[in-house]
C-alpha atoms as a PDB file:
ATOM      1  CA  UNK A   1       0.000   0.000   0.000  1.00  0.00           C
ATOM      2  CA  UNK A   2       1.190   3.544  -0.784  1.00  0.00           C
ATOM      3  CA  UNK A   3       0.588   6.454   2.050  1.00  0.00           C
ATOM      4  CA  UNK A   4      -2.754   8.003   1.318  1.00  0.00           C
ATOM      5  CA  UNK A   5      -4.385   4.516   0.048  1.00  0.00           C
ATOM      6  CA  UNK A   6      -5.772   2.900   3.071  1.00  0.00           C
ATOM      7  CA  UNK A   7      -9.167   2.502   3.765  1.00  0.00           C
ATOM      8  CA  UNK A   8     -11.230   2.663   6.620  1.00  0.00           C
ATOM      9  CA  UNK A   9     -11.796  -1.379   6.546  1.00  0.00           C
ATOM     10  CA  UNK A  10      -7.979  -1.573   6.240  1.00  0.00           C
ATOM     11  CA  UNK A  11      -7.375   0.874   9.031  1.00  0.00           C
ATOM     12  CA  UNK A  12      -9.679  -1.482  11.669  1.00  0.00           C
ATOM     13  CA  UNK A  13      -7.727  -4.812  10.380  1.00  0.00           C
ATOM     14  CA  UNK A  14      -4.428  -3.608  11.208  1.00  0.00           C
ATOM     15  CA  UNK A  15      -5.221  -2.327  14.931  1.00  0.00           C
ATOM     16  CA  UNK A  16      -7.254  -5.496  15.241  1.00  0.00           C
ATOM     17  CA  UNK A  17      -4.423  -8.026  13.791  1.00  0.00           C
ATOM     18  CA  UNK A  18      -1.897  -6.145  16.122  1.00  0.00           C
ATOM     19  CA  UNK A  19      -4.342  -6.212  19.184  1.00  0.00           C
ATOM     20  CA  UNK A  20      -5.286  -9.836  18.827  1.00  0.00           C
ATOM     21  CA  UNK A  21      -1.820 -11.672  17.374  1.00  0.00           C
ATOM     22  CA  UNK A  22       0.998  -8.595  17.410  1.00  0.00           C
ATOM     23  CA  UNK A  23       4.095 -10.173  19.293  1.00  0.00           C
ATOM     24  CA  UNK A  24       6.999  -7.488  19.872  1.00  0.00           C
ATOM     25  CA  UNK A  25      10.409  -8.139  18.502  1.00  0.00           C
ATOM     26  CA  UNK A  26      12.614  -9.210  21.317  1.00  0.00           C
ATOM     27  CA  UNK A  27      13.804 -12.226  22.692  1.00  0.00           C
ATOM     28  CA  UNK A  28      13.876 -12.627  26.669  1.00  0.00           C
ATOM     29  CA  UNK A  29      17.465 -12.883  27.719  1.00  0.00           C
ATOM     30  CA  UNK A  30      17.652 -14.573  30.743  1.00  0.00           C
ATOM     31  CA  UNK A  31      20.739 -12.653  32.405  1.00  0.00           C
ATOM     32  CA  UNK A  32      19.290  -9.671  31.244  1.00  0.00           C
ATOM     33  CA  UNK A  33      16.020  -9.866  32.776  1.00  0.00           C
ATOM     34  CA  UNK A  34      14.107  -9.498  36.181  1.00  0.00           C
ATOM     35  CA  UNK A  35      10.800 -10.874  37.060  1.00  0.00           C
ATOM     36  CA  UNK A  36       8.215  -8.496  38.909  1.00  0.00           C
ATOM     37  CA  UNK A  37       5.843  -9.927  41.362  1.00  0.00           C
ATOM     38  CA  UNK A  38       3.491  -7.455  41.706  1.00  0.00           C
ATOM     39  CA  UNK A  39       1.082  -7.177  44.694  1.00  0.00           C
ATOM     40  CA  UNK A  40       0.262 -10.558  45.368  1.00  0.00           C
ATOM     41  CA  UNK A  41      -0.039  -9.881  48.811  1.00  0.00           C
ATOM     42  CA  UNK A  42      -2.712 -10.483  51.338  1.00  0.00           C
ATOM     43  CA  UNK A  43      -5.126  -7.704  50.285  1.00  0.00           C
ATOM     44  CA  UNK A  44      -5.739  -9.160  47.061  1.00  0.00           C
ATOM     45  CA  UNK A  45      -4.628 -12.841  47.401  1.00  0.00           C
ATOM     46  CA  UNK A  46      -5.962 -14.002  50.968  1.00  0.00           C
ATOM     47  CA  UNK A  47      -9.400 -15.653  50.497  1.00  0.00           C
ATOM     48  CA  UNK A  48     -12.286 -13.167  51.857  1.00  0.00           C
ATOM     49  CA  UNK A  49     -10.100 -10.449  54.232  1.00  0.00           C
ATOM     50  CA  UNK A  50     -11.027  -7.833  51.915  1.00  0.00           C
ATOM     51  CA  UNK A  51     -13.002  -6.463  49.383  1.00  0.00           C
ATOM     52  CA  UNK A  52     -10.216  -5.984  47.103  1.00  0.00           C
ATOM     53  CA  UNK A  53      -9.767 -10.154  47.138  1.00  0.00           C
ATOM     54  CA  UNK A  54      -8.957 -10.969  43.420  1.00  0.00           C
ATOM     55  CA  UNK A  55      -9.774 -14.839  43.476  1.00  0.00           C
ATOM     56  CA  UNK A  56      -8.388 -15.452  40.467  1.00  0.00           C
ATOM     57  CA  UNK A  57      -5.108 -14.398  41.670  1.00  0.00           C
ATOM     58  CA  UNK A  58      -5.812 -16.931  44.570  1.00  0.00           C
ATOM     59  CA  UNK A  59      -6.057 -19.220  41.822  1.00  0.00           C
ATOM     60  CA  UNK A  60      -2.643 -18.338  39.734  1.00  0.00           C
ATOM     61  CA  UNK A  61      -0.674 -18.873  42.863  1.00  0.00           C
ATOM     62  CA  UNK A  62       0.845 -22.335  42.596  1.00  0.00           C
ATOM     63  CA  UNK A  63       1.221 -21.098  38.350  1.00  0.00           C
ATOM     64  CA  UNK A  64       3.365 -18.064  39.839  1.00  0.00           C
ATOM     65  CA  UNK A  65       5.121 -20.153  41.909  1.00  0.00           C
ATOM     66  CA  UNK A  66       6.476 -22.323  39.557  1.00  0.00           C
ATOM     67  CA  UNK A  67       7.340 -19.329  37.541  1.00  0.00           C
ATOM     68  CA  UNK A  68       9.249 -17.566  40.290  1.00  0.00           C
ATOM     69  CA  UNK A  69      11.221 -20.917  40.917  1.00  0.00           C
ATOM     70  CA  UNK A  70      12.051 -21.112  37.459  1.00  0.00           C
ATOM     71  CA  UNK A  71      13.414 -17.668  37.417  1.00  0.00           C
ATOM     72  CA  UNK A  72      15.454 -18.779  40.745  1.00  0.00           C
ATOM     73  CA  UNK A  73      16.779 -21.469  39.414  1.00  0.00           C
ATOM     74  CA  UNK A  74      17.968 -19.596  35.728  1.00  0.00           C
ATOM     75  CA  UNK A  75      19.627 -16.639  38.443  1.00  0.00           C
ATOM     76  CA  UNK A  76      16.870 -14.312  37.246  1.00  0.00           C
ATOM     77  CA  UNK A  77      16.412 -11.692  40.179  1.00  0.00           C
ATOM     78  CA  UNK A  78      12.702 -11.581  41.768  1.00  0.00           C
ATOM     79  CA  UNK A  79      11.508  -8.557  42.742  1.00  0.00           C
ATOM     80  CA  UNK A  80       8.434  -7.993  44.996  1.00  0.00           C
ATOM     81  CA  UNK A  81       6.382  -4.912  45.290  1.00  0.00           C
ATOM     82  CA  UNK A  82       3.421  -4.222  47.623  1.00  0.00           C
ATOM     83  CA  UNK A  83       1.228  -1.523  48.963  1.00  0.00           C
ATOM     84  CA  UNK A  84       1.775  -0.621  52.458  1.00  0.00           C
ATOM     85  CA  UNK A  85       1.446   2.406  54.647  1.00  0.00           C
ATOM     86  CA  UNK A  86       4.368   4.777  53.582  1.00  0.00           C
ATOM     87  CA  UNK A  87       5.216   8.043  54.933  1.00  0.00           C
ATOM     88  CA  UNK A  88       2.299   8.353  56.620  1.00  0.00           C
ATOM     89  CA  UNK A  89       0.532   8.420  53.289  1.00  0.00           C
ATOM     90  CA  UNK A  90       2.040  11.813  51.789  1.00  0.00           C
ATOM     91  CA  UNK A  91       3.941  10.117  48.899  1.00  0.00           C
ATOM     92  CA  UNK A  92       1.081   9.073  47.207  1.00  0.00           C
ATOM     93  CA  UNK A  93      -0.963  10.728  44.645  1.00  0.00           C
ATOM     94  CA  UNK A  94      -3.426  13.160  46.414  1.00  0.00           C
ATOM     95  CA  UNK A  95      -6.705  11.745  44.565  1.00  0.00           C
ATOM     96  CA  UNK A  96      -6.614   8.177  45.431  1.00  0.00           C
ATOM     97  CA  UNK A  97      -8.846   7.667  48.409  1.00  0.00           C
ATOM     98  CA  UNK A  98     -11.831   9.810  46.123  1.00  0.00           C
ATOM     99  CA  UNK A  99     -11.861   6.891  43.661  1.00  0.00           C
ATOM    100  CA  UNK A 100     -14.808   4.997  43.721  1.00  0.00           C
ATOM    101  CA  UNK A 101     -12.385   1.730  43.398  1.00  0.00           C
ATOM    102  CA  UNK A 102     -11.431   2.008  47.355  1.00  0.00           C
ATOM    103  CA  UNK A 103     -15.461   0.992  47.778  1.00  0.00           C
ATOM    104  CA  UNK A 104     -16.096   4.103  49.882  1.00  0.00           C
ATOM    105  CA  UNK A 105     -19.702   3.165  50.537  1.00  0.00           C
ATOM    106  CA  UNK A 106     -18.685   0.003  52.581  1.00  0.00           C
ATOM    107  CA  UNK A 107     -17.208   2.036  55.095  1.00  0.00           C
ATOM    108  CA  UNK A 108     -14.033   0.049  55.771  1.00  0.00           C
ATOM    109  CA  UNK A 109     -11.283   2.069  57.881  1.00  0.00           C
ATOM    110  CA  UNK A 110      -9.466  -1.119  59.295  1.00  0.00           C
ATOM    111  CA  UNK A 111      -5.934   0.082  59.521  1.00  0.00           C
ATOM    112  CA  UNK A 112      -4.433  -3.496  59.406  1.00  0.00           C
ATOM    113  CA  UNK A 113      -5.393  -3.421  55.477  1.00  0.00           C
ATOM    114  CA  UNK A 114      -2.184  -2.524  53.268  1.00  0.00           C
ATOM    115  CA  UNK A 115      -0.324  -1.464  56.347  1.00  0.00           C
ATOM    116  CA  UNK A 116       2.509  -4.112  56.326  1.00  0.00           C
ATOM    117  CA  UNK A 117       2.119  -5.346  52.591  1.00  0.00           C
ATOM    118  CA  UNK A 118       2.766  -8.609  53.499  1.00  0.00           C
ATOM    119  CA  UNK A 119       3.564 -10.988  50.439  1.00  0.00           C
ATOM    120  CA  UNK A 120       1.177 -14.200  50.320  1.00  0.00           C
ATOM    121  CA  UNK A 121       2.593 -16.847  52.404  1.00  0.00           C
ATOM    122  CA  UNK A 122       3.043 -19.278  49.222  1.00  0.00           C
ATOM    123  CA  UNK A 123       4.954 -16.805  47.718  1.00  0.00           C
ATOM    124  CA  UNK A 124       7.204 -15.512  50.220  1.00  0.00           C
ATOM    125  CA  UNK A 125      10.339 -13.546  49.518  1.00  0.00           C
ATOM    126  CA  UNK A 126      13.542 -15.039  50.093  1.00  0.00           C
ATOM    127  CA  UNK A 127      15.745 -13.171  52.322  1.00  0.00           C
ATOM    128  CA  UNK A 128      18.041 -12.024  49.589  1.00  0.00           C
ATOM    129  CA  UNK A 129      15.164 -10.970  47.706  1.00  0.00           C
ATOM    130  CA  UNK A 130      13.737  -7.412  47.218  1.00  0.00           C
ATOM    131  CA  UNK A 131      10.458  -6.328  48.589  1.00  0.00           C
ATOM    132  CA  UNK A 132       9.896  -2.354  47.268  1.00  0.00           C
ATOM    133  CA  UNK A 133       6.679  -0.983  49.056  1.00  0.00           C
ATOM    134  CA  UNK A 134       4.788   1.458  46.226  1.00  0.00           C
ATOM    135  CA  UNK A 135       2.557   4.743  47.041  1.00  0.00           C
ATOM    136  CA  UNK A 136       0.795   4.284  43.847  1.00  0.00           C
ATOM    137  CA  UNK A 137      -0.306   1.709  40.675  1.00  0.00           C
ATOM    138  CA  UNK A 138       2.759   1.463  38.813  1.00  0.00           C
ATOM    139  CA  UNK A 139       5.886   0.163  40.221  1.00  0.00           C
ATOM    140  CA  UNK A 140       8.058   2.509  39.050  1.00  0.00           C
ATOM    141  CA  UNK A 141       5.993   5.634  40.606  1.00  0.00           C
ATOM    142  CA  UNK A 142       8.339   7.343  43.365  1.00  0.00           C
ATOM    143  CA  UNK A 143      10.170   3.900  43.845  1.00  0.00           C
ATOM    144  CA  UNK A 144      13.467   2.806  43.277  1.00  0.00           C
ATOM    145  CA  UNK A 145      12.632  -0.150  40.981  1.00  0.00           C
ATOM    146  CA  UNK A 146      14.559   1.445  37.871  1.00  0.00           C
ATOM    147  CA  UNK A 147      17.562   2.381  39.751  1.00  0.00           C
ATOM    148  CA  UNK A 148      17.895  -1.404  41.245  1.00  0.00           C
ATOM    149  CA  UNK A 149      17.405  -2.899  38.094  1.00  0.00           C
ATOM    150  CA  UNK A 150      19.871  -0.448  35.851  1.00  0.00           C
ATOM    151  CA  UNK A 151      22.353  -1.208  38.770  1.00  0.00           C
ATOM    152  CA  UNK A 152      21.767  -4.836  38.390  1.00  0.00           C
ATOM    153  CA  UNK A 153      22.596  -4.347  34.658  1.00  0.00           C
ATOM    154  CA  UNK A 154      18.815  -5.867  33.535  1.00  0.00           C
ATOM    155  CA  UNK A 155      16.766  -4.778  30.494  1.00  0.00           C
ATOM    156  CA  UNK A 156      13.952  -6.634  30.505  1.00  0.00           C
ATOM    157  CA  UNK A 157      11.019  -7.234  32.982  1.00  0.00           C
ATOM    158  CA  UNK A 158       9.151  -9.915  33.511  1.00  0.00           C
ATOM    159  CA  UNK A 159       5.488  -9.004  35.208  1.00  0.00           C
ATOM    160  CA  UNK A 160       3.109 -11.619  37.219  1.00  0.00           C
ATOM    161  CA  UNK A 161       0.732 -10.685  39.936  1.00  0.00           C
ATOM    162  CA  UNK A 162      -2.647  -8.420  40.086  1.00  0.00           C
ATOM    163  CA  UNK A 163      -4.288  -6.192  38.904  1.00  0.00           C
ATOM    164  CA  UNK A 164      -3.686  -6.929  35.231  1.00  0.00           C
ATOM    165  CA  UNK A 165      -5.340  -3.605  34.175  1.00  0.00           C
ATOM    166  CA  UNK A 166      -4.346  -1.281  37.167  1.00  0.00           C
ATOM    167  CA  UNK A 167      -0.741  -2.265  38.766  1.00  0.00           C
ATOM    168  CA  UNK A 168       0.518  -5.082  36.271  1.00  0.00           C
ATOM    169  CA  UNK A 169      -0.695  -2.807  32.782  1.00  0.00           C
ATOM    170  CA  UNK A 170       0.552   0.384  34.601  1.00  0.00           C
ATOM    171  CA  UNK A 171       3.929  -1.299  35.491  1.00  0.00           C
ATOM    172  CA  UNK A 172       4.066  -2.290  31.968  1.00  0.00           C
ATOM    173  CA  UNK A 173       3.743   0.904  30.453  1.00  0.00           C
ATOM    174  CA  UNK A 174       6.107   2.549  32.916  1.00  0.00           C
ATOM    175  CA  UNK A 175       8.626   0.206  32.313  1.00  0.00           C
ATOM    176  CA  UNK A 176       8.182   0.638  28.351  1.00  0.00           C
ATOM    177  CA  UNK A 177       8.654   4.038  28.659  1.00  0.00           C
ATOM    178  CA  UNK A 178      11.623   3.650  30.558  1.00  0.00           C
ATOM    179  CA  UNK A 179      13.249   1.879  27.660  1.00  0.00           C
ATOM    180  CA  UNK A 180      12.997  -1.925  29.230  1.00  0.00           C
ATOM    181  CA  UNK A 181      11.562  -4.677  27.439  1.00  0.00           C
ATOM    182  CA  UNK A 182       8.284  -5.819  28.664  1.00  0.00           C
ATOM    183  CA  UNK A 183       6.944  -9.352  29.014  1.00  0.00           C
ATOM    184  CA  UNK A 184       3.961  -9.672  30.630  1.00  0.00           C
ATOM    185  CA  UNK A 185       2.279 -13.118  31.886  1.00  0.00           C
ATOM    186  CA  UNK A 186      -0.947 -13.225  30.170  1.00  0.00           C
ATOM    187  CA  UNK A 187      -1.937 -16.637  33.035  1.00  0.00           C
ATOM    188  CA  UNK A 188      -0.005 -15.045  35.559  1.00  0.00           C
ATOM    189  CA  UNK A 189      -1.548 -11.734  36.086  1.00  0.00           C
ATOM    190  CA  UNK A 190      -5.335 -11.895  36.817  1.00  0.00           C
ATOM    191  CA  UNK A 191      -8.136  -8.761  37.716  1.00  0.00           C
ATOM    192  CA  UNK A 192     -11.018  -8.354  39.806  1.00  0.00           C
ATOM    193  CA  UNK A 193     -13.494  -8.009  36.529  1.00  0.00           C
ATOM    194  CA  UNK A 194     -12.400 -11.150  34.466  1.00  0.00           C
ATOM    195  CA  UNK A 195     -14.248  -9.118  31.160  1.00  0.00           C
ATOM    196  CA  UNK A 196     -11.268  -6.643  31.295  1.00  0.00           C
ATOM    197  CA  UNK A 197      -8.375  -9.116  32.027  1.00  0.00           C
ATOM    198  CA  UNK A 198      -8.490  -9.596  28.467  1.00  0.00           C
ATOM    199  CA  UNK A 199      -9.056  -6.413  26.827  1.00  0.00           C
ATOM    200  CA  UNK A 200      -6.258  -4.620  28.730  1.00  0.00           C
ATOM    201  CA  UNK A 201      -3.780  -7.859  27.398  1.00  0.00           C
ATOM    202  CA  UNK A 202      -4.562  -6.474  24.264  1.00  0.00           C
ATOM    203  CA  UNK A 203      -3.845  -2.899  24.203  1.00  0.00           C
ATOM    204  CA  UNK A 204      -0.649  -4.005  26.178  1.00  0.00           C
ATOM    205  CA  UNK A 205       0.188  -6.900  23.291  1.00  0.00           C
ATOM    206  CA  UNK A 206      -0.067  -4.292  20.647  1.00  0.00           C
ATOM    207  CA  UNK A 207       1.792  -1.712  22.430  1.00  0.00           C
ATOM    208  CA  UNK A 208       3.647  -2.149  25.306  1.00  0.00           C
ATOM    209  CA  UNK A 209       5.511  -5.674  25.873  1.00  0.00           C
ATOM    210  CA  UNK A 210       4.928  -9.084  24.978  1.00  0.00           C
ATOM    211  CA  UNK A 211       2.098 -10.938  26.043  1.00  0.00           C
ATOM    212  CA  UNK A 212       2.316 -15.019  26.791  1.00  0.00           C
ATOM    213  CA  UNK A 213       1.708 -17.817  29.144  1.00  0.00           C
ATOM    214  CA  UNK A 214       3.584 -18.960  31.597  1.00  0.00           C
ATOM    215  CA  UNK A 215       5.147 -21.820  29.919  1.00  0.00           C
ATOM    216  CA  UNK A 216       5.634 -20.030  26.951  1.00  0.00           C
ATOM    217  CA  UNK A 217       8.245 -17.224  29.113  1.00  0.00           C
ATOM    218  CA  UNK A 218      10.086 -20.153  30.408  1.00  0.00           C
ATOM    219  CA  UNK A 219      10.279 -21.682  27.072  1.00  0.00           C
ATOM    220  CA  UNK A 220      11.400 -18.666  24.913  1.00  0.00           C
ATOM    221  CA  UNK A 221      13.695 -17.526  28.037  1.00  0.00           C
ATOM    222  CA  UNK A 222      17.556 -17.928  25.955  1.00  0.00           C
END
C-alpha cells in the first residue's frame, strides 16, 4: 500500500491483527532480565479479608510459583512490590482515596489493610530478595525499581501478579517508557473483573511488551 491509500476497513484490520496476534520483537534474555511480582499480597490474594480479594489471583498462585522458581533457578532476580502504609501516606498521589475503586460506601477504615504489605505466604520472599513498598499503581511511581534494576545491569522485565489492568498494565507501560523490554504473563496476572483481564492484554500486546503464558516465558527464556 502507498501512504494516502488505506481505507477505513484496512485501518480497523491492522489495529485489530496487532491487538489480537501482534508479538513485539525481542527475545527474553535470561541474564538480562528481572521478574516483577506485583502485589500478590494479602489484600488481594488471601481468600475473603477484603473487598479488594482478586480470586483469580488466589487461583494463579501455585502457576506463579512455579514461575518464580524457574526464574530462581535460571539466576533471574525476583523482585516484589506491595502496597503498604508509607510516609504516613504523603507520597502518594493526592486523589486516590476519592476513587470509587477504594469501595467508599462500605465504610471500611481497618488500619491493618495494606499497612505491612505482606507478600502471600506461598509466595514468600527469600531473604536475599527485594520487597519495594509502592505509594501508587505502577511500580516505578516514586520507587526505586529502575535504579535497582539499571544497577543490576537488567533490560527486561518480567510481570506476574494483580491487577492486570491497574498495577501489572501500569507497570508495563512505565517500564516501556523507561526503555525496558516488557513481558507480561498473560496466566499469571489476573483482575477483579475477568471481562477486562483480556481487553487490557490487548492494548498491552499491541503496544507495550509481549504478552504469553507462563510456559511459553520459560520456554522462549535464551
Amino acid at each position: 500500500m502507498k501512504l494516502g491509500e488505506f481505507t477505513e476497513a484496512q485501518i480497523i484490520a491492522l489495529a485489530q491483527k496487532a491487538y489480537e496476534k501482534g508479538d513485539a520483537g525481542f527475545e527474553i534474555v535470561g541474564k538480562k532480565s528481572a521478574l516483577l511480582v506485583i502485589d500478590m499480597q494479602d489484600e488481594f490474594v488471601k481468600p475473603h479479608w477484603t473487598p479488594f480479594w482478586v480470586p483469580e489471583a488466589t487461583q494463579q498462585v501455585s502457576r506463579i510459583k512455579l514461575l518464580i522458581t524457574f526464574c530462581r533457578e535460571k539466576d533471574i532476580p525476583i523482585i516484589y512490590t506491595a502496597s503498604a502504609y508509607t510516609h504516613f501516606r504523603l507520597d502518594r498521589p493526592a486523589t486516590g482515596d476519592l476513587m470509587p475503586n477504594r469501595y467508599p460506601e462500605l465504610g471500611i477504615e481497618d488500619p491493618s489493610i495494606f499497612r505491612d504489605g505482606n507478600i502471600f505466604g506461598e509466595l514468600s520472599p527469600l531473604p536475599h530478595e527485594i520487597v519495594i513498598y509502592k505509594p501508587s499503581y505502577g511500580a516505578f511511581y516514586d520507587t526505586p525499581l529502575e535504579s535497582i534494576l539499571r544497577n543490576l545491569g537488567k533490560d527486561t522485565i518480567i510481570i506476574c501478579g494483580t491487577l492486570t489492568n491497574y498495577c501489572c498494565g501500569m507497570t508495563a507501560r512505565q517500564g516501556y517508557e523507561r526503555g525496558f523490554k516488557v513481558v507480561l504473563g498473560s496466566d499469571v496476572t489476573s483482575t477483579n473483573d475477568p471481562t477486562l483481564h483480556d481487553a487490557e492484554l490487548k492494548v498491552l500486546r499491541a503496544g507495550f511488551a509481549r504478552v504469553l503464558n507462563a510456559g511459553e516465558i520459560m520456554r522462549d527464556v535464551v
